[in-house]
Structures are given as structure tokens and as C-alpha cells.
C-alpha atoms as a PDB file:
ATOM      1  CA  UNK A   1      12.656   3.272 -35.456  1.00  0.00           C
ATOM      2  CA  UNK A   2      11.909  -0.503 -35.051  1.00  0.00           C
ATOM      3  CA  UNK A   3      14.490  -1.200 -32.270  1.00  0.00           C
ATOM      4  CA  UNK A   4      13.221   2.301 -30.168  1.00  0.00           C
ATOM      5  CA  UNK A   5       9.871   0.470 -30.058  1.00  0.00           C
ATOM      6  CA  UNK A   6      11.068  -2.792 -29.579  1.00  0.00           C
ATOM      7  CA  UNK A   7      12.822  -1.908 -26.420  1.00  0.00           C
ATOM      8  CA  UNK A   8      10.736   0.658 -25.428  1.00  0.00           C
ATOM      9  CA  UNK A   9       8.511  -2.132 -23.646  1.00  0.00           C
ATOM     10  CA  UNK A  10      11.354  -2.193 -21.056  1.00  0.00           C
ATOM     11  CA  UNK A  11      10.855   0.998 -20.071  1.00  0.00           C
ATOM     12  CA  UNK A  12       7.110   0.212 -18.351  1.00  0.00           C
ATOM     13  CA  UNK A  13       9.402  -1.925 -16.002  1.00  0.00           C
ATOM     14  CA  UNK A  14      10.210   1.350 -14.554  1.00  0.00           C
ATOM     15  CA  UNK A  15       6.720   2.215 -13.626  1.00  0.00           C
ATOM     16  CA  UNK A  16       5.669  -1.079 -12.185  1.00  0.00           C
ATOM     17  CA  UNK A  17       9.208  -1.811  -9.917  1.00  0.00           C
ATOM     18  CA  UNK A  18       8.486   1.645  -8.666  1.00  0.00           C
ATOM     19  CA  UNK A  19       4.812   0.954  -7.946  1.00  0.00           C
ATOM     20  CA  UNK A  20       5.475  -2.293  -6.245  1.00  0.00           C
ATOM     21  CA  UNK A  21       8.079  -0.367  -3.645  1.00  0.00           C
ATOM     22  CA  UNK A  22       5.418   2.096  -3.224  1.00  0.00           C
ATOM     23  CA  UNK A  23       2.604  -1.178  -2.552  1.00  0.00           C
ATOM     24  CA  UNK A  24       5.514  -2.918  -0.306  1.00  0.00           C
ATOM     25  CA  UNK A  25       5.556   0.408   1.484  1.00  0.00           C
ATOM     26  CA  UNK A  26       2.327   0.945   1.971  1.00  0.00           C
ATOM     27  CA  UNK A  27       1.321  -2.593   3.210  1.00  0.00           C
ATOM     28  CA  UNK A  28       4.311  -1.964   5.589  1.00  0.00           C
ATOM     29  CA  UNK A  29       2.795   1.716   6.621  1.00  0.00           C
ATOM     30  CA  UNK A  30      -0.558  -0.139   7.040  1.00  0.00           C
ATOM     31  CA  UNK A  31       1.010  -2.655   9.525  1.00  0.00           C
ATOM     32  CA  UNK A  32       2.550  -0.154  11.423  1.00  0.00           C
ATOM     33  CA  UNK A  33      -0.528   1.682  11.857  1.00  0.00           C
ATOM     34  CA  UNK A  34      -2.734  -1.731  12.829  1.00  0.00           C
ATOM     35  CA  UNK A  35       0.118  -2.471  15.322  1.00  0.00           C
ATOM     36  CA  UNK A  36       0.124   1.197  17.124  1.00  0.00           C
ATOM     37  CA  UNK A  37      -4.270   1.086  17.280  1.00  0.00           C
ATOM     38  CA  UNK A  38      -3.861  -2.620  18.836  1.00  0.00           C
ATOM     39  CA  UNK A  39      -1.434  -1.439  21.711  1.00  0.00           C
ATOM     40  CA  UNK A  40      -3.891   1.550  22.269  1.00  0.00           C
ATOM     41  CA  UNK A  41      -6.827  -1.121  22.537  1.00  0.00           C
ATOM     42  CA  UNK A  42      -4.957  -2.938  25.033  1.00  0.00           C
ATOM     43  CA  UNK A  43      -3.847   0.263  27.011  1.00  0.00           C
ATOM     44  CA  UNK A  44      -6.896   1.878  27.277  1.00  0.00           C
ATOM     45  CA  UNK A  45      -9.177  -1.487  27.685  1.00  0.00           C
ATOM     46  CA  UNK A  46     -11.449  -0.012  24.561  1.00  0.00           C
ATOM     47  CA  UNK A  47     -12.260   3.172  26.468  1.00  0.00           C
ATOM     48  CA  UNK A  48     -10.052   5.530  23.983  1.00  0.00           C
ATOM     49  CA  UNK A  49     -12.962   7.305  21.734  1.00  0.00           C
ATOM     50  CA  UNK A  50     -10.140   7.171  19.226  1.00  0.00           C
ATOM     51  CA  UNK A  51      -9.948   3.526  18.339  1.00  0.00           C
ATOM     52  CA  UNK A  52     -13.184   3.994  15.983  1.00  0.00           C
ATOM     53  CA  UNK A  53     -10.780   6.237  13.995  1.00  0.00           C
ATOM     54  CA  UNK A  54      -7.654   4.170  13.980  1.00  0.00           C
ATOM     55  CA  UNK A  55      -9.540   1.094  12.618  1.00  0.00           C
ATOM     56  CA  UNK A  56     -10.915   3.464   9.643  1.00  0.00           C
ATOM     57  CA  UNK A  57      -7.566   4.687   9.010  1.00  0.00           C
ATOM     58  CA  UNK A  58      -6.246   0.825   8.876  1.00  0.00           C
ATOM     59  CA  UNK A  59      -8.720   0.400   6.358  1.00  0.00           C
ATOM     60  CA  UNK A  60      -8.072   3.255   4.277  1.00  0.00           C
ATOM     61  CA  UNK A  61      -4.655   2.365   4.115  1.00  0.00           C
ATOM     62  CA  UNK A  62      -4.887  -1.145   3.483  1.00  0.00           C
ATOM     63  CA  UNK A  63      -7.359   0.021   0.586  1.00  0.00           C
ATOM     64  CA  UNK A  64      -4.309   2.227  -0.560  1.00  0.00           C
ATOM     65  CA  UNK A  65      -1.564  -0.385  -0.582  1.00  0.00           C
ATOM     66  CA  UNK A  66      -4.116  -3.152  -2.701  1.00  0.00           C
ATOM     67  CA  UNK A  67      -5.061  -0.274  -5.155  1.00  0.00           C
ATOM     68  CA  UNK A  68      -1.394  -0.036  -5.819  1.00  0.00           C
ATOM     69  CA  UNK A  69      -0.727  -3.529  -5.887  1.00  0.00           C
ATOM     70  CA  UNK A  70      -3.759  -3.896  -8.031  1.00  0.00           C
ATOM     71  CA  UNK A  71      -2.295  -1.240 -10.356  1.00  0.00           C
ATOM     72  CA  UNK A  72       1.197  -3.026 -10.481  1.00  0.00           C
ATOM     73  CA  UNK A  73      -0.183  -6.223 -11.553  1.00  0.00           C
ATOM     74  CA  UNK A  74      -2.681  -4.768 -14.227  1.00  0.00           C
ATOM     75  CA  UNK A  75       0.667  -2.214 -15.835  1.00  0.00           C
ATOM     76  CA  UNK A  76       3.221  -5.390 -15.582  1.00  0.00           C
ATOM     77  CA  UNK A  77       0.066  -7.438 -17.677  1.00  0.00           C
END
């Protein structure tokens, strides 16, 4: 029963490898999404009413990826 716990520790490395792809892939979604509301700023000279939203949604998604990251660190600890 010793060794099962012993090694069990291990098995948290499952949970935080798989929550730093998902913080990798969300920083990655959130640069995507910055890079797409920049070229609308630039094509529509500011005048799209739908910039407001696309900053927001940056936000909210960059708030996403360091609440995973934050998560990965603190399970890993």
C-alpha cells in the first residue's frame, strides 16, 4: 500500500501537463483573437462599432489562459 501512495504523486503530473497545453492554447487562441481585432482597427480606421467587443473578448480570454496557468502552477506546487 506504501509504494501505490508513493507513486501516486506522479499521477498529478497528468493534470498539470494537460493544463499547461490547455494555458499554451489558450494564450495562443488569445493572440489570434488580438491579431484579427487589430487588422479590423486598421481596416475600418476605428469606425467598426464592433471593436469595443473584440477588445472585451481579448480580455476575457487572456483572463482564461492566466487562470489556467495560474491553476498549473498552484497543482504542480
Amino acid at each position: 500500500m506504501k509504494f501505490i501512495l508513493e507513486k501516486s504523486k506522479y499521477l498529478a503530473l497528468v493534470g498539470v501537463i494537460a493544463l499547461l497545453f490547455a494555458a499554451v492554447a489558450a494564450f495562443a487562441w488569445g493572440a489570434l483573437k488580438t491579431v484579427s481585432v487589430i487588422s479590423l482597427v486598421f481596416t475600418s480606421m476605428g469606425m467598426d462599432s464592433s471593436i469595443t467587443v473584440g477588445f472585451i473578448k481579448i480580455v476575457d480570454s487572456f483572463l482564461i489562459a492566466t487562470a489556467l496557468l495560474i491553476f498549473t502552477v498552484s497543482l504542480y506546487e
